[in-house]
PDB file of N, CA and C in Angstrom:
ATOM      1  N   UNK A   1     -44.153 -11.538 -31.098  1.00  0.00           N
ATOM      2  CA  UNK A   1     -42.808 -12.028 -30.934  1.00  0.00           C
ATOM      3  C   UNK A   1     -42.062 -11.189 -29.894  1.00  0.00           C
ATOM      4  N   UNK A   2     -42.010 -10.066 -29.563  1.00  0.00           N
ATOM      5  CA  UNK A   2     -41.770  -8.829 -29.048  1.00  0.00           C
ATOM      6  C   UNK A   2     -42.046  -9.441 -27.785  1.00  0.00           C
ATOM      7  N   UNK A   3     -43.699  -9.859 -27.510  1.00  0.00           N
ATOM      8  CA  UNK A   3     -44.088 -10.085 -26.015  1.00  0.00           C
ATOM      9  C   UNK A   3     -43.220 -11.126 -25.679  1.00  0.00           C
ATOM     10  N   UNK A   4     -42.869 -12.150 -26.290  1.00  0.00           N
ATOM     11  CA  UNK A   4     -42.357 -13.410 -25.741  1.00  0.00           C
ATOM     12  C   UNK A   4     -41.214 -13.004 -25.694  1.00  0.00           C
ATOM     13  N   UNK A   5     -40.368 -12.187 -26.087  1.00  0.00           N
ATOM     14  CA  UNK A   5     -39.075 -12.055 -25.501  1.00  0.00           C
ATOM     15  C   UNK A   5     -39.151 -11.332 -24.818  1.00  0.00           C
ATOM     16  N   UNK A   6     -39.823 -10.284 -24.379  1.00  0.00           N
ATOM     17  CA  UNK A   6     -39.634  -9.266 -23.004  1.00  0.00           C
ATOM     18  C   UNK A   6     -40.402 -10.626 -22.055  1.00  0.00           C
ATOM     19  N   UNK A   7     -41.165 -11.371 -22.660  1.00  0.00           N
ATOM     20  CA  UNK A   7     -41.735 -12.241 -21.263  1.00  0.00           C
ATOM     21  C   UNK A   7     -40.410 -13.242 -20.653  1.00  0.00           C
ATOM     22  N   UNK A   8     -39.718 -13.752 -21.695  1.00  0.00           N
ATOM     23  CA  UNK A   8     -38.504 -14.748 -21.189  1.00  0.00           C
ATOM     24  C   UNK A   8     -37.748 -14.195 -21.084  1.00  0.00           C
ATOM     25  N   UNK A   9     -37.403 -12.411 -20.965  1.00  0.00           N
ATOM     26  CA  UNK A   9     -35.994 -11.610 -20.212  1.00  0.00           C
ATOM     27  C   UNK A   9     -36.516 -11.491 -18.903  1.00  0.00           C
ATOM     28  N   UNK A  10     -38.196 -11.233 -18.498  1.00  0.00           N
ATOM     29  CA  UNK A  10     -38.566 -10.996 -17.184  1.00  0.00           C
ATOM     30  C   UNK A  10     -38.307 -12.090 -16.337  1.00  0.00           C
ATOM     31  N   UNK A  11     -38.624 -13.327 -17.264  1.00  0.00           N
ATOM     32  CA  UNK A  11     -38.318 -14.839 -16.584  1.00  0.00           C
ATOM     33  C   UNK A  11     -37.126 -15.069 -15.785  1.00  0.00           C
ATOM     34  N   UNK A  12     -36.071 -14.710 -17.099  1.00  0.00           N
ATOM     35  CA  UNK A  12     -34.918 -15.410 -16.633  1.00  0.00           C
ATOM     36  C   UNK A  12     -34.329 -13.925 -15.384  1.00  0.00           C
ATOM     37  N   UNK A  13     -34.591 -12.946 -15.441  1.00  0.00           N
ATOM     38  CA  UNK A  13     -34.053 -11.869 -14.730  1.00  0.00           C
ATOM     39  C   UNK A  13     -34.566 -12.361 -13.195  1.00  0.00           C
ATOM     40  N   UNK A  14     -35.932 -12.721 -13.320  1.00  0.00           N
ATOM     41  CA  UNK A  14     -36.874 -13.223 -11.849  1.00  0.00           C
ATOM     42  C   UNK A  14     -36.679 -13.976 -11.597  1.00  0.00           C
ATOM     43  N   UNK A  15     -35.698 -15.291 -12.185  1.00  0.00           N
ATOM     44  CA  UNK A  15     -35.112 -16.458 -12.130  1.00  0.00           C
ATOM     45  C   UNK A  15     -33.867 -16.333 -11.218  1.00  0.00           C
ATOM     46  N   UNK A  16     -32.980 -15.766 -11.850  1.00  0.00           N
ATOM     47  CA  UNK A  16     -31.617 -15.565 -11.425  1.00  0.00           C
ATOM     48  C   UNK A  16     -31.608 -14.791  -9.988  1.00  0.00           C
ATOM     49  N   UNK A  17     -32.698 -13.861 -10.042  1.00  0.00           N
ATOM     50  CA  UNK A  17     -32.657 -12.877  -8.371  1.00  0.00           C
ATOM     51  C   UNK A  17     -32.986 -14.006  -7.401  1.00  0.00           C
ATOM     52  N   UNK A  18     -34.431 -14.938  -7.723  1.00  0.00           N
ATOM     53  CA  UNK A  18     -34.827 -15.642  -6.925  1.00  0.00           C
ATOM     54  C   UNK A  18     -34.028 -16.965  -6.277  1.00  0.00           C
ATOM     55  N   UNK A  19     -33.146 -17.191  -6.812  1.00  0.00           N
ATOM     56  CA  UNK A  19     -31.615 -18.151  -7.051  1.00  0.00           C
ATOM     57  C   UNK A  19     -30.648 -17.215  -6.379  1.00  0.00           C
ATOM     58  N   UNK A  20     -30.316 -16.410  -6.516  1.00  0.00           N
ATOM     59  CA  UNK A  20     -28.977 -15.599  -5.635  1.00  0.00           C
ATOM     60  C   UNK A  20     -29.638 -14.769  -4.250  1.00  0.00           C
ATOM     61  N   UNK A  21     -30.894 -15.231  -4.006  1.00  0.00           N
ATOM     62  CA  UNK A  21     -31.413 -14.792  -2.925  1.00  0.00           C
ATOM     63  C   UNK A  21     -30.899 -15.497  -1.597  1.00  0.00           C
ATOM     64  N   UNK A  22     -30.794 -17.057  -1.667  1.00  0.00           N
ATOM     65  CA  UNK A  22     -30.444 -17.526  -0.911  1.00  0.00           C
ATOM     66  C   UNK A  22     -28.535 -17.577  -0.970  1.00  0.00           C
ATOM     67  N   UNK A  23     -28.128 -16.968  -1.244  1.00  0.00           N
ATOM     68  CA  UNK A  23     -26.678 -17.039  -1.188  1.00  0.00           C
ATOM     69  C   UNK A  23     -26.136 -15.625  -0.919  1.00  0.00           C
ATOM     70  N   UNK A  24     -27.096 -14.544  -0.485  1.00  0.00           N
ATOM     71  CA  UNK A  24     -27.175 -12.822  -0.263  1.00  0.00           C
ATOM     72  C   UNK A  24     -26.077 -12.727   0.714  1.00  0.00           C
ATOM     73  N   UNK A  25     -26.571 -13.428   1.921  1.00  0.00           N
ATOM     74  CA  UNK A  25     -25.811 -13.175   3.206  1.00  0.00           C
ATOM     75  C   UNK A  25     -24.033 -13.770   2.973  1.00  0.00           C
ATOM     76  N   UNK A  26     -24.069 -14.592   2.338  1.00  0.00           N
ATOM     77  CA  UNK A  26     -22.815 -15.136   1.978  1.00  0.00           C
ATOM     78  C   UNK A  26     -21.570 -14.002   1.435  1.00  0.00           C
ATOM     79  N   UNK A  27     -22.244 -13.656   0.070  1.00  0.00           N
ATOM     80  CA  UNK A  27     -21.732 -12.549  -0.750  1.00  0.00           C
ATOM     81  C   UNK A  27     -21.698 -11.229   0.049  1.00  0.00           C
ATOM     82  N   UNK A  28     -22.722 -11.006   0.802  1.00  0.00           N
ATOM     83  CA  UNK A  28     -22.417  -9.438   1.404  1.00  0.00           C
ATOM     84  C   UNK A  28     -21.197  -9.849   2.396  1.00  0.00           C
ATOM     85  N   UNK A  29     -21.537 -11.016   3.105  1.00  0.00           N
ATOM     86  CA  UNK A  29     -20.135 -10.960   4.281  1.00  0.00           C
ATOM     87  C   UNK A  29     -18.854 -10.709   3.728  1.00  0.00           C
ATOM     88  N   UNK A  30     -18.604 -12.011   2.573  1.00  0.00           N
ATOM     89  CA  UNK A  30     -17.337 -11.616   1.349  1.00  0.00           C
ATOM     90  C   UNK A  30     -17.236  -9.994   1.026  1.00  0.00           C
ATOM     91  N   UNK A  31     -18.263  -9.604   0.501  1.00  0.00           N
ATOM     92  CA  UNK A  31     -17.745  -7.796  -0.177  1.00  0.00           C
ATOM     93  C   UNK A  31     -17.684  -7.201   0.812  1.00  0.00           C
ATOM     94  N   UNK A  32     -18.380  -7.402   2.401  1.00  0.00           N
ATOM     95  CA  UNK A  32     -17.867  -6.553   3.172  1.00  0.00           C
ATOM     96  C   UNK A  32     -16.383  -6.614   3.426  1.00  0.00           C
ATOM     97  N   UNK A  33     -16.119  -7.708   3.877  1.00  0.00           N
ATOM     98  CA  UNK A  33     -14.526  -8.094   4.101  1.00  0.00           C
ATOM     99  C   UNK A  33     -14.044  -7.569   3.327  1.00  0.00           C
ATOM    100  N   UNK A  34     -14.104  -7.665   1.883  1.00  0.00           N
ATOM    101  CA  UNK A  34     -12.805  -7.131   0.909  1.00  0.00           C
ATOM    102  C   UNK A  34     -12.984  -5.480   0.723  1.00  0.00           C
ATOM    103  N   UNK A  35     -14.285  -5.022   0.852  1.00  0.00           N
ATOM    104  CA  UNK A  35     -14.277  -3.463   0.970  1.00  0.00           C
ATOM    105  C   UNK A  35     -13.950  -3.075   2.646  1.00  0.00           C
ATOM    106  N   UNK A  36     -13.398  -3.753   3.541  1.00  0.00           N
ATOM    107  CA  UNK A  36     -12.748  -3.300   4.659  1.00  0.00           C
ATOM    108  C   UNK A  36     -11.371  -3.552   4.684  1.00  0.00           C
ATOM    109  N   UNK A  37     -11.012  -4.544   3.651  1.00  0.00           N
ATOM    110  CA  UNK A  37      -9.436  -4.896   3.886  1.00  0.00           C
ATOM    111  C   UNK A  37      -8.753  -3.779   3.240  1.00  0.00           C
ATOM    112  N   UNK A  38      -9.846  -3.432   1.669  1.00  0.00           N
ATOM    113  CA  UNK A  38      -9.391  -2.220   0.751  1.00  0.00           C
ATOM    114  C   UNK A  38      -9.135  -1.225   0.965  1.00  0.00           C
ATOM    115  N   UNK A  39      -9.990  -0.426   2.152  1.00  0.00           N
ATOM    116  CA  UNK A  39     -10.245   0.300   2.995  1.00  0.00           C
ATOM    117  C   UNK A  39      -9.230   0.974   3.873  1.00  0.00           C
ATOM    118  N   UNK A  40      -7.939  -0.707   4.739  1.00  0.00           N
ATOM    119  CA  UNK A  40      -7.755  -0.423   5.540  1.00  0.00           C
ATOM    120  C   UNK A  40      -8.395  -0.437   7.232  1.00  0.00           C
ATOM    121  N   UNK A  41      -9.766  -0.515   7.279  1.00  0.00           N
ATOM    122  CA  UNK A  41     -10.585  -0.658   8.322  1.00  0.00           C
ATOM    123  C   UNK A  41     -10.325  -1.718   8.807  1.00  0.00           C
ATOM    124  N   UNK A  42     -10.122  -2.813   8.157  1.00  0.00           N
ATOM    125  CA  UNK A  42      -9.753  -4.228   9.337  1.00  0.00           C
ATOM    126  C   UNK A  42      -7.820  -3.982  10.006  1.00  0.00           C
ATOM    127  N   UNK A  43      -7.974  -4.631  11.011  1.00  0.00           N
ATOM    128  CA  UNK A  43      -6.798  -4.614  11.676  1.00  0.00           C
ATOM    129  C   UNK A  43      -5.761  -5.370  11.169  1.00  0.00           C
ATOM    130  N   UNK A  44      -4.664  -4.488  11.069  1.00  0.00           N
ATOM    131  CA  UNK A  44      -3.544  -5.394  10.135  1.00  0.00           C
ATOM    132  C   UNK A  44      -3.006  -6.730  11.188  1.00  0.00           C
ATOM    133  N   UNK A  45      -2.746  -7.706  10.362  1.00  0.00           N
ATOM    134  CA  UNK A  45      -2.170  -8.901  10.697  1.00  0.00           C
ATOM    135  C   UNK A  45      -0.653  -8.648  11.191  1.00  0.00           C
ATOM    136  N   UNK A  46       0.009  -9.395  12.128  1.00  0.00           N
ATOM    137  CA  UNK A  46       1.599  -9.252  12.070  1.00  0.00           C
ATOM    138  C   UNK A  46       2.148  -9.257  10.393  1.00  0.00           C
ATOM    139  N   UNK A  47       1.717 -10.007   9.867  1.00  0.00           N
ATOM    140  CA  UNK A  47       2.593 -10.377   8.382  1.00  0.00           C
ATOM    141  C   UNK A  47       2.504  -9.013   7.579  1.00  0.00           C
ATOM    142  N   UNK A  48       1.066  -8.378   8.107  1.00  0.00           N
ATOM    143  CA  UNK A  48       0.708  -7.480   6.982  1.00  0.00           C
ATOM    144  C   UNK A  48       1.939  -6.003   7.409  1.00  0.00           C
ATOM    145  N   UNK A  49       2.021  -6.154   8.704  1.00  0.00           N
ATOM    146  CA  UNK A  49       2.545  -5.071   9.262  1.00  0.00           C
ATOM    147  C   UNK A  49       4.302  -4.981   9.132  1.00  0.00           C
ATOM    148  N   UNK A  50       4.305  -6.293   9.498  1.00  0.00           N
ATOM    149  CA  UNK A  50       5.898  -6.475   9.173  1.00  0.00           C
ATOM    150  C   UNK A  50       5.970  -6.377   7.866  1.00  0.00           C
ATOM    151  N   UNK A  51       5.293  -6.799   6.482  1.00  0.00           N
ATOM    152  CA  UNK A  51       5.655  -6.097   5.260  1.00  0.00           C
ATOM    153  C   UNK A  51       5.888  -4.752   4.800  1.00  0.00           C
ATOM    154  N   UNK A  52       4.599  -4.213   5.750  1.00  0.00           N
ATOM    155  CA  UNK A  52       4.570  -2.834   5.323  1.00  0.00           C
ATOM    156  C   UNK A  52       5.954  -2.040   5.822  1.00  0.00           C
ATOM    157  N   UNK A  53       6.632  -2.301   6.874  1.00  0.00           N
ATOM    158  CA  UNK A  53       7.570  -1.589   7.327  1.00  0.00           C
ATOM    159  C   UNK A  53       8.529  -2.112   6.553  1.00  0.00           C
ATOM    160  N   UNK A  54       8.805  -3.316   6.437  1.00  0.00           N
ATOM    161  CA  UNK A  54       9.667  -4.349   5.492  1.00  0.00           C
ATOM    162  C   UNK A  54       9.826  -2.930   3.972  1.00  0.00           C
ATOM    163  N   UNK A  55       8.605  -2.926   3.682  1.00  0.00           N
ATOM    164  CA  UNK A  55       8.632  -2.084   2.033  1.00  0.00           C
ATOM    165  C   UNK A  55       9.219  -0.706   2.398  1.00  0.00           C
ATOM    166  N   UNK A  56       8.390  -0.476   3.312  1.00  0.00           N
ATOM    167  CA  UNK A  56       8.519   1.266   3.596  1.00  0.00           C
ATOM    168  C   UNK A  56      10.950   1.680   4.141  1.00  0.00           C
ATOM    169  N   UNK A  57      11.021   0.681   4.707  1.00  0.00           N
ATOM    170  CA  UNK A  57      12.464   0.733   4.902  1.00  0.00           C
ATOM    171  C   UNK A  57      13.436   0.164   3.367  1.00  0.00           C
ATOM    172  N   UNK A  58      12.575  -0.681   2.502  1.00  0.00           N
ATOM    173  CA  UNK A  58      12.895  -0.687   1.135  1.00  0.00           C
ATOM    174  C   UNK A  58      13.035   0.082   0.382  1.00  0.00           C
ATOM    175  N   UNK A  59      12.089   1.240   0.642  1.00  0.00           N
ATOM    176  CA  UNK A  59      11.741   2.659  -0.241  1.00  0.00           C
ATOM    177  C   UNK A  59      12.455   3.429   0.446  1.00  0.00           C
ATOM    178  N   UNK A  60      12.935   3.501   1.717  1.00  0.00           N
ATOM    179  CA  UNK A  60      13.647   4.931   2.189  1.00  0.00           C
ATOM    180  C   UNK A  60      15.325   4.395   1.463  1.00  0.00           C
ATOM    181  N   UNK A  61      15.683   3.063   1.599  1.00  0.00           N
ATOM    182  CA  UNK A  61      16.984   2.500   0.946  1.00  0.00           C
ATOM    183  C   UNK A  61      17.274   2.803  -0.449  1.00  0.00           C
ATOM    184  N   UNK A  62      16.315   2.815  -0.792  1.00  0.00           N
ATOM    185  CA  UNK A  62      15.918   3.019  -2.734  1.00  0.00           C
ATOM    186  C   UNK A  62      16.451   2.116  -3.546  1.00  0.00           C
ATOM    187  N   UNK A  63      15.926   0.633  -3.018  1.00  0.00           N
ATOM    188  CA  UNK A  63      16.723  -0.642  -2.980  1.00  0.00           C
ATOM    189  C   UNK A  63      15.632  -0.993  -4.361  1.00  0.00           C
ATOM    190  N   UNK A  64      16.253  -1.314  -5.336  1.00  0.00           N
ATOM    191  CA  UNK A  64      15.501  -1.981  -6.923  1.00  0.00           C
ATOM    192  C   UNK A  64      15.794  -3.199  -7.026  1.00  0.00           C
ATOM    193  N   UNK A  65      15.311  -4.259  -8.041  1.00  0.00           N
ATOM    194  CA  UNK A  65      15.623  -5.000  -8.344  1.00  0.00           C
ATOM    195  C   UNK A  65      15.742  -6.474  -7.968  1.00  0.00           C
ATOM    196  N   UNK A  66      16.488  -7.024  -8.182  1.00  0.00           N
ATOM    197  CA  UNK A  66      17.146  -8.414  -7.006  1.00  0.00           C
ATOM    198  C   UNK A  66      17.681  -8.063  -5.543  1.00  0.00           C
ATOM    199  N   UNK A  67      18.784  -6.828  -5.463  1.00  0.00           N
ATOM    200  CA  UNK A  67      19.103  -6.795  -4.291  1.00  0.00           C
ATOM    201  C   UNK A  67      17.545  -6.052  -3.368  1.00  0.00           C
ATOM    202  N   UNK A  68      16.087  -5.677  -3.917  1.00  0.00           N
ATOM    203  CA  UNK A  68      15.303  -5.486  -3.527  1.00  0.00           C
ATOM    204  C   UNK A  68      14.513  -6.607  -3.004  1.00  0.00           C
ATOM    205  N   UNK A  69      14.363  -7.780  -3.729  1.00  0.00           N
ATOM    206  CA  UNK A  69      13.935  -9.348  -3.447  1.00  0.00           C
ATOM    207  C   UNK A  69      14.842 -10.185  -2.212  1.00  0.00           C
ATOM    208  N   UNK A  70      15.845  -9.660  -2.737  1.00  0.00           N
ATOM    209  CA  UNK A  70      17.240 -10.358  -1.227  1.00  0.00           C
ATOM    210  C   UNK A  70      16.702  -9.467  -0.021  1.00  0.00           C
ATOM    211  N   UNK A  71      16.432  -8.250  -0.050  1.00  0.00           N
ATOM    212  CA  UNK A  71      16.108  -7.146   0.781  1.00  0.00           C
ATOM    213  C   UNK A  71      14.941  -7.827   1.876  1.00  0.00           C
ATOM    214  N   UNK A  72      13.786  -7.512   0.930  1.00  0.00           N
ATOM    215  CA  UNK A  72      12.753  -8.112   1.319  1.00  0.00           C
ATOM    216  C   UNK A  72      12.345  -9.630   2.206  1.00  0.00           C
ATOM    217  N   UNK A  73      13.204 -10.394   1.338  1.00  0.00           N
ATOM    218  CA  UNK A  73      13.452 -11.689   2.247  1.00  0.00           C
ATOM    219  C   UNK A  73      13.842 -11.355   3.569  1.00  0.00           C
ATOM    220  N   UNK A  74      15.158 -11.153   3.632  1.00  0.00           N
ATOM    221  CA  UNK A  74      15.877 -10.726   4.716  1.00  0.00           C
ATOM    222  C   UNK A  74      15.027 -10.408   5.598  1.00  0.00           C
ATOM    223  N   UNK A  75      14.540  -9.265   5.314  1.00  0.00           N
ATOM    224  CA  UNK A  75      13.244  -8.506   6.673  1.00  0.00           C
ATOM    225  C   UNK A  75      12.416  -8.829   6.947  1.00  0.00           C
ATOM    226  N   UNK A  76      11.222  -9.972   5.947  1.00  0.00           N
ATOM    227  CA  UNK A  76      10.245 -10.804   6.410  1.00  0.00           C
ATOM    228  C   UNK A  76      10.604 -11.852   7.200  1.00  0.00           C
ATOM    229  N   UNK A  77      11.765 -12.175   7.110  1.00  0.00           N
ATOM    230  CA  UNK A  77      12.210 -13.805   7.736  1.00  0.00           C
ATOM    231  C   UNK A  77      12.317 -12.956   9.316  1.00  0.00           C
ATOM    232  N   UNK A  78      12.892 -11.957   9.635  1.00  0.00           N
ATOM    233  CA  UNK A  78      13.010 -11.328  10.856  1.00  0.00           C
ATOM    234  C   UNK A  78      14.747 -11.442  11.107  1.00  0.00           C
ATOM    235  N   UNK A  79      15.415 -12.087  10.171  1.00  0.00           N
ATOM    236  CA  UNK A  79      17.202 -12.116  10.289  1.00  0.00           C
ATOM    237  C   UNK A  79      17.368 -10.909  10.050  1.00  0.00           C
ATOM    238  N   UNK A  80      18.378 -10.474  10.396  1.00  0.00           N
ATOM    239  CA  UNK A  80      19.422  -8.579  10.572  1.00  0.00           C
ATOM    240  C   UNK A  80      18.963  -8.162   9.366  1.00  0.00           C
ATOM    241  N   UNK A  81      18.654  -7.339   8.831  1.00  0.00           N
ATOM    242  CA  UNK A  81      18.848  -6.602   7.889  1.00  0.00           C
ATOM    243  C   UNK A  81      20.223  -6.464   6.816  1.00  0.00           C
ATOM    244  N   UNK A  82      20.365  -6.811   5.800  1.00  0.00           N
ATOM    245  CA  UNK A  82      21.832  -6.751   5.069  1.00  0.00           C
ATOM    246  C   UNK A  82      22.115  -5.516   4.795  1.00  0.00           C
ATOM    247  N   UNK A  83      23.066  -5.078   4.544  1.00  0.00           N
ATOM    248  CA  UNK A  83      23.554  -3.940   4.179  1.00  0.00           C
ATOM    249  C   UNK A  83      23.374  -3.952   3.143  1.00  0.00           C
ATOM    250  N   UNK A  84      23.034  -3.054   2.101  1.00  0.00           N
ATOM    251  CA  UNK A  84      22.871  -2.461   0.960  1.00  0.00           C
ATOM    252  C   UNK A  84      23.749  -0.940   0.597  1.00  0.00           C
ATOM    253  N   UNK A  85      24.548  -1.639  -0.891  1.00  0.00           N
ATOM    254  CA  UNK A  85      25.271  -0.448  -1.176  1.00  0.00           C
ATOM    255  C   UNK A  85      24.318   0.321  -1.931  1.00  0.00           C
ATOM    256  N   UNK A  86      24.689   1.970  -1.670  1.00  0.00           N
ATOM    257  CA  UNK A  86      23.541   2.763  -2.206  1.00  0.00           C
ATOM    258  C   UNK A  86      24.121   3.394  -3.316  1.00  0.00           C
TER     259      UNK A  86
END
């Protein structure tokens, strides 16, 4: 009984590799991408860049909350910046 289940775990294990073999190149391109975006290594997008400064001028304001969401809008859309009482 023993043999037949180590024989149908070898099965299905030699099953499943031989099945995700042809879909390898797919998945590595995907995990490369997302372990370079994670990274930092890929080149930021305008959107990505204008957020980041967008946040980083959020955090020097020490802007919370809703007037942080009004904030944020404001600076992604590319309109003036609002004043914020501190």
């Amino acid at each position: 009984m023993k043999q037949l289940i180590i024989a149908l775990s070898f099965a299905v294990v030699a099953g499943t590799s031989f099945a995700r073999s042809a879909h390898v190149p797919d998945a590595a391109a995907s995990d490369a991408a997302t372990v370079a975006t994670a990274t930092g290594a890929q080149p930021g997008t305008p959107q990505r860049s204008k957020m980041k400064t967008c946040n980083a001028d959020a955090k020097t304001k020490d802007v919370h909350g809703a007037d942080r969401r009004a904030f944020m809008k404001q600076c992604l859309s590319g309109k003036s910046k609002p004043a914020t009482a501190s």
